[in-house]
PDB file of N, CA and C in Angstrom:
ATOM      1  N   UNK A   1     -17.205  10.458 -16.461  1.00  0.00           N
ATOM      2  CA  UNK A   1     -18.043   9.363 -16.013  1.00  0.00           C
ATOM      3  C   UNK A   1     -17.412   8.731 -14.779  1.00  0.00           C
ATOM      4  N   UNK A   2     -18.092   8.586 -13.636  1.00  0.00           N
ATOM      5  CA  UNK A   2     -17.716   8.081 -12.371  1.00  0.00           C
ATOM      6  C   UNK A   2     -18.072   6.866 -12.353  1.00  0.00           C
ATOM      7  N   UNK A   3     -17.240   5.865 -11.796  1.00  0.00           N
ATOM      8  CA  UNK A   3     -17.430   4.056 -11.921  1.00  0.00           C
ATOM      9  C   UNK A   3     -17.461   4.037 -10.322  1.00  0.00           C
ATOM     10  N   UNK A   4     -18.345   3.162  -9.744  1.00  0.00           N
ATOM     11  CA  UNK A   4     -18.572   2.661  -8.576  1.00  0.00           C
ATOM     12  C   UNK A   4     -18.014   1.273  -8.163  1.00  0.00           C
ATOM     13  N   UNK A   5     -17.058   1.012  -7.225  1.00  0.00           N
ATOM     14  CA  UNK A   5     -16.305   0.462  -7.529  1.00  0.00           C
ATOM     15  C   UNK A   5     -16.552  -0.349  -6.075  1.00  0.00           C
ATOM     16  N   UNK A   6     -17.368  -1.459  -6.079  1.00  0.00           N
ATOM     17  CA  UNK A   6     -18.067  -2.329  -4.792  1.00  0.00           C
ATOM     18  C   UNK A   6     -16.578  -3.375  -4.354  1.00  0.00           C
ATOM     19  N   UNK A   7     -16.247  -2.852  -3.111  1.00  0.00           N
ATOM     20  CA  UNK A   7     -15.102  -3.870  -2.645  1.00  0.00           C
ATOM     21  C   UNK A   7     -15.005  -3.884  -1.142  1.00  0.00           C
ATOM     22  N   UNK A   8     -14.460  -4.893  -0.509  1.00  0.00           N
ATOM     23  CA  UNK A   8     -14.576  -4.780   0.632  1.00  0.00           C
ATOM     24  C   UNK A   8     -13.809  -4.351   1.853  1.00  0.00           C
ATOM     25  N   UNK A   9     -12.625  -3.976   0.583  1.00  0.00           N
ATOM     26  CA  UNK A   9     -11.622  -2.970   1.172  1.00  0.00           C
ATOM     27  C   UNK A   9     -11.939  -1.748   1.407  1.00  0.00           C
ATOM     28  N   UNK A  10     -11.289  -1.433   2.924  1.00  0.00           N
ATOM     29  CA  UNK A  10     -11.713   0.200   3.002  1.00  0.00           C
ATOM     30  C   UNK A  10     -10.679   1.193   2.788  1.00  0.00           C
ATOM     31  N   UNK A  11     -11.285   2.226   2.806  1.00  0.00           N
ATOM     32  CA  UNK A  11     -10.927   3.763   2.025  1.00  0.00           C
ATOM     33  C   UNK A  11      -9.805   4.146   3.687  1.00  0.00           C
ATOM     34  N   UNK A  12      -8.478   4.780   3.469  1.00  0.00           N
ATOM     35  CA  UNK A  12      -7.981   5.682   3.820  1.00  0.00           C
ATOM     36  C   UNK A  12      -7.375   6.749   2.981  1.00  0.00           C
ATOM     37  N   UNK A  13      -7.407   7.669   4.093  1.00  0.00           N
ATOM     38  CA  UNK A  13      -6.572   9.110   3.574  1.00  0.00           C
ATOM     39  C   UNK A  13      -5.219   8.779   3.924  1.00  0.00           C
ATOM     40  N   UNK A  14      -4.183   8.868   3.292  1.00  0.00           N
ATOM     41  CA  UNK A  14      -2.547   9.328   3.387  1.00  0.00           C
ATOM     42  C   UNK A  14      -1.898  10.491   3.060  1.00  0.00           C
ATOM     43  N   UNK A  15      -1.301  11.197   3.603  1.00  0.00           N
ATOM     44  CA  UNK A  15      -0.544  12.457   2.925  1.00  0.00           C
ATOM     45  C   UNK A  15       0.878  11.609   3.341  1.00  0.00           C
ATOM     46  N   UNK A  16       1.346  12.034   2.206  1.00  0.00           N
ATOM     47  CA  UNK A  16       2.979  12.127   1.470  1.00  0.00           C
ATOM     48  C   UNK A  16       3.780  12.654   1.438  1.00  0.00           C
ATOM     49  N   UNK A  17       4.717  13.315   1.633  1.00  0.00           N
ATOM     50  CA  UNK A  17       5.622  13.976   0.729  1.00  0.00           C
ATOM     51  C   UNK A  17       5.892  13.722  -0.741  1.00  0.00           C
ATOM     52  N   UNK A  18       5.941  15.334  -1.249  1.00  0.00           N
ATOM     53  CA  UNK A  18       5.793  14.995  -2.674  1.00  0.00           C
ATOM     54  C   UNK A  18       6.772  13.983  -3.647  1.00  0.00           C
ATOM     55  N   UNK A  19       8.115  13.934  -2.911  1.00  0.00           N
ATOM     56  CA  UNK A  19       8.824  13.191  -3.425  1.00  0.00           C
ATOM     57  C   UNK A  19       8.812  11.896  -3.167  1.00  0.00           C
ATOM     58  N   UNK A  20       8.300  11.367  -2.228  1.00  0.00           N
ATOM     59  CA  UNK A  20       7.673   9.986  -1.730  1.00  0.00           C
ATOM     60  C   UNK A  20       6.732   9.460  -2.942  1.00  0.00           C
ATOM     61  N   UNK A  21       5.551  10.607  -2.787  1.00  0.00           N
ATOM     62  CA  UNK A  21       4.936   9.773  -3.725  1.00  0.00           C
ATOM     63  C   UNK A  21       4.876   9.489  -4.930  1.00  0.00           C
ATOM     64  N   UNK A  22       6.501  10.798  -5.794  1.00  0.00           N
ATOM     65  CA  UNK A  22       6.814  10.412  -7.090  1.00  0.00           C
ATOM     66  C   UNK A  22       7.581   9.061  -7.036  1.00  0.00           C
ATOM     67  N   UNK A  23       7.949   8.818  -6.221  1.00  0.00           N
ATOM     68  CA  UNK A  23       8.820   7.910  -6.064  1.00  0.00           C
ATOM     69  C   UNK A  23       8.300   6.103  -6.085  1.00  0.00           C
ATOM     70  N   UNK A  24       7.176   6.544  -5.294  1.00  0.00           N
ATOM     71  CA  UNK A  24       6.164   5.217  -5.025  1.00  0.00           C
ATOM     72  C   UNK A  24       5.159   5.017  -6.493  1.00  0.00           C
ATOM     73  N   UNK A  25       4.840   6.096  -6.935  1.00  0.00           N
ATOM     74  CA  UNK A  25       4.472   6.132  -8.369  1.00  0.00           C
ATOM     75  C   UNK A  25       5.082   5.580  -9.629  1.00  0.00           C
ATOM     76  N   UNK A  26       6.822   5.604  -9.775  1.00  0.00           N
ATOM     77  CA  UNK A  26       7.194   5.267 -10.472  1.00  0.00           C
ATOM     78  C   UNK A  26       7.912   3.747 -10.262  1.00  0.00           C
ATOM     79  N   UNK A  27       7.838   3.199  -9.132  1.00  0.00           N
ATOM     80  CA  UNK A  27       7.763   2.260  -9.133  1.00  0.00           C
ATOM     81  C   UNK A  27       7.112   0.982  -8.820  1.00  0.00           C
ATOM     82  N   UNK A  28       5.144   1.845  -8.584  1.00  0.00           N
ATOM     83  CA  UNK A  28       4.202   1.150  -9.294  1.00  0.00           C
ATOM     84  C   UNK A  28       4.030   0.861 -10.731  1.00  0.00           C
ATOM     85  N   UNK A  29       4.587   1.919 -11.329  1.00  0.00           N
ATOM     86  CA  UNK A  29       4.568   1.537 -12.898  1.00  0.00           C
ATOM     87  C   UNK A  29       5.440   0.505 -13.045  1.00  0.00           C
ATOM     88  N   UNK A  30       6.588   0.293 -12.676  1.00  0.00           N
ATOM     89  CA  UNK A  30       7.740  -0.265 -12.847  1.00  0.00           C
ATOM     90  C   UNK A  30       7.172  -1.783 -13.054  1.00  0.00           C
ATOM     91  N   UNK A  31       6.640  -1.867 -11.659  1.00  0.00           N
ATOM     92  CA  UNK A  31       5.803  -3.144 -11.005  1.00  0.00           C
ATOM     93  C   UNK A  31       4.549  -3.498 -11.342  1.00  0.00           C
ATOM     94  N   UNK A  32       4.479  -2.693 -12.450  1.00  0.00           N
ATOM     95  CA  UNK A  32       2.802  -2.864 -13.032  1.00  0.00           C
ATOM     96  C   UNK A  32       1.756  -3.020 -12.247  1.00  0.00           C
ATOM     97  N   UNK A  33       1.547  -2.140 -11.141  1.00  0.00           N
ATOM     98  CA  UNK A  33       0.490  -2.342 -10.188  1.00  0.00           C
ATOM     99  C   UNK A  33       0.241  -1.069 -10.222  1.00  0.00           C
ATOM    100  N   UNK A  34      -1.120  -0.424  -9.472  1.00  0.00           N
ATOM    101  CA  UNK A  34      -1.566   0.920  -9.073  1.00  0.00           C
ATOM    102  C   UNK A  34      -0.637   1.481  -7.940  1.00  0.00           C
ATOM    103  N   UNK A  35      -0.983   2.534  -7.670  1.00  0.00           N
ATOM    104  CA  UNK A  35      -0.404   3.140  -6.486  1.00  0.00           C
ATOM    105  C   UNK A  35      -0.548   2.619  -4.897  1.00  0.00           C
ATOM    106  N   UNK A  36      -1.917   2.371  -5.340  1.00  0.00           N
ATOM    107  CA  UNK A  36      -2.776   1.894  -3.949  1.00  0.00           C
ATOM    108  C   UNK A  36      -2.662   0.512  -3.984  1.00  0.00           C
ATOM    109  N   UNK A  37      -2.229  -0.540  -4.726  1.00  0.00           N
ATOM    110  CA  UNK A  37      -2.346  -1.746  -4.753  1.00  0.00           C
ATOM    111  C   UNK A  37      -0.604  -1.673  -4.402  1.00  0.00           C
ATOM    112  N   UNK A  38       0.047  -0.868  -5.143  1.00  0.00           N
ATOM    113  CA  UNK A  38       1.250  -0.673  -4.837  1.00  0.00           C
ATOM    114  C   UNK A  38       1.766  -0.957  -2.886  1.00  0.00           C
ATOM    115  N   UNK A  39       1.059   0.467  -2.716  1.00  0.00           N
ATOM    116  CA  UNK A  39       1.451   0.792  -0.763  1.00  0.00           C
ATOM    117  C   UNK A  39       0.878  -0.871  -0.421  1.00  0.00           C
ATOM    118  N   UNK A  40      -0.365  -1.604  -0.318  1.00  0.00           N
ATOM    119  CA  UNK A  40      -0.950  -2.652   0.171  1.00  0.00           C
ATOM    120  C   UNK A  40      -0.171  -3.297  -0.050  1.00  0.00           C
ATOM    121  N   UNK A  41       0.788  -3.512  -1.039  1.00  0.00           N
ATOM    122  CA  UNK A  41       1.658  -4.715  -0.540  1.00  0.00           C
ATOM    123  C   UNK A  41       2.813  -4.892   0.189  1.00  0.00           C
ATOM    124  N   UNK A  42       3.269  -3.093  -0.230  1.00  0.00           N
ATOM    125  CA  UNK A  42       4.653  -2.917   0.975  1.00  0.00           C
ATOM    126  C   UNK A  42       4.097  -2.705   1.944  1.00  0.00           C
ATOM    127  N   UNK A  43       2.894  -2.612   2.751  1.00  0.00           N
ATOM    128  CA  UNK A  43       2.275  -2.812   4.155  1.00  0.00           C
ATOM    129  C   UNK A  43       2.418  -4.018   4.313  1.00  0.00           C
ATOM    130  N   UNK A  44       1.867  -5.039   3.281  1.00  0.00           N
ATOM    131  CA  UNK A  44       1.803  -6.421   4.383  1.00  0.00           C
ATOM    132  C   UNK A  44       2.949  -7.103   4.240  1.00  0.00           C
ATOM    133  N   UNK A  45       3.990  -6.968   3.445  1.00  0.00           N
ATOM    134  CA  UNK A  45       5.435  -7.138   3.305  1.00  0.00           C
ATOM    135  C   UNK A  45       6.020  -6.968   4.622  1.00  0.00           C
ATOM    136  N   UNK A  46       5.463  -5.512   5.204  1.00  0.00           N
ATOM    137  CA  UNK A  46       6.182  -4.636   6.209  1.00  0.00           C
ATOM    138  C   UNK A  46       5.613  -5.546   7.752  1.00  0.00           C
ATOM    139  N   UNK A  47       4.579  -5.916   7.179  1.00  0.00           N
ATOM    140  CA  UNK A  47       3.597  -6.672   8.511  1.00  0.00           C
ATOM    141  C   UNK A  47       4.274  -7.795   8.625  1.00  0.00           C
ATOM    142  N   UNK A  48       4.463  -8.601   8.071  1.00  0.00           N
ATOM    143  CA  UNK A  48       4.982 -10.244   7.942  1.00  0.00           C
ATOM    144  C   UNK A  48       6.109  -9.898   8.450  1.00  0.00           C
ATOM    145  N   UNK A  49       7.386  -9.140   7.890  1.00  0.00           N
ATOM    146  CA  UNK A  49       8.649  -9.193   8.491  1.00  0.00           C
ATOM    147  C   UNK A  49       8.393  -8.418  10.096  1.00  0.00           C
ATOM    148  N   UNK A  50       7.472  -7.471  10.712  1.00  0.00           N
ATOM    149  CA  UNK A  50       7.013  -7.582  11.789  1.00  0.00           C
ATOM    150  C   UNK A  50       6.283  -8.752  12.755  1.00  0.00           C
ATOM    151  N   UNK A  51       5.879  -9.410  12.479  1.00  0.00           N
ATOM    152  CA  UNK A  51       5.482 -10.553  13.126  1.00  0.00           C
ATOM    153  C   UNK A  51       6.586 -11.369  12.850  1.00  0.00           C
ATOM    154  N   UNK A  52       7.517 -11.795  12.037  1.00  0.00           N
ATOM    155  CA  UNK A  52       8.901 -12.876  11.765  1.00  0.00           C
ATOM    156  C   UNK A  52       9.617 -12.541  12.844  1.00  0.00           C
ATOM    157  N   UNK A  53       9.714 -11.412  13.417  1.00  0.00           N
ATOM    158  CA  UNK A  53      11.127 -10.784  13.902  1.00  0.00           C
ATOM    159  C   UNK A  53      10.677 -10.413  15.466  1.00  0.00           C
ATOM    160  N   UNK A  54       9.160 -10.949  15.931  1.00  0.00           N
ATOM    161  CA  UNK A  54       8.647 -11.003  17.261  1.00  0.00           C
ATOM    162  C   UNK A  54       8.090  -9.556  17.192  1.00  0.00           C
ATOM    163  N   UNK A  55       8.142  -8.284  16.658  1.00  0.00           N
ATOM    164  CA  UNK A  55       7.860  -7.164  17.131  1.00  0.00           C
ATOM    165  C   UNK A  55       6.406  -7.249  17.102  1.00  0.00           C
ATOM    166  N   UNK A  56       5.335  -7.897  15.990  1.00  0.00           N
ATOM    167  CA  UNK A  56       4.160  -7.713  16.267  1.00  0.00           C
ATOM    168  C   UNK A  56       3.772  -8.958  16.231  1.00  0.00           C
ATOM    169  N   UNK A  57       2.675  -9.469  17.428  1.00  0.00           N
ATOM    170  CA  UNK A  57       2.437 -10.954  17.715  1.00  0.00           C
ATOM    171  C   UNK A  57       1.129 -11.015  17.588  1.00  0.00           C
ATOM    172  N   UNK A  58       0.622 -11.888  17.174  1.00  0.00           N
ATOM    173  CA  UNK A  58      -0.666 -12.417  16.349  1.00  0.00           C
ATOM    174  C   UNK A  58      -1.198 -12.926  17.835  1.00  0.00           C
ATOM    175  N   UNK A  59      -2.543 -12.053  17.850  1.00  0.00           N
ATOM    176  CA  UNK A  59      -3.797 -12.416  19.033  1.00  0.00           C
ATOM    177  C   UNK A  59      -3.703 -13.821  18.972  1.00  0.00           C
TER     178      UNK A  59
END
């Protein structure tokens, strides 16, 4: 059974290395989050300490 899942987040593709993504897997579990909710937060983690540190500057 397929669930449709209305959000306003959009869809990318990522390829991995396989050991990356055992790696990111087991410590979504760790962290009780999904995989994908997992990466979204070490992105904007990764974003914030980019804008703190001058490398990326807000329009």
């Amino acid at each position: 059974m397929m669930l449709s899942v209305v959000t306003a987040k959009k869809r990318i593709s990522l390829y991995l290395d396989e050991a990356l993504k055992s790696d990111l897997e087991r410590l979504a579990k760790i962290r009780k989050r999904s995989l994908s909710n997992l990466i979204e937060v070490l992105c904007e983690e990764e974003l914030e300490r980019a804008r703190n540190n001058g490398e990326l500057k807000d329009a």
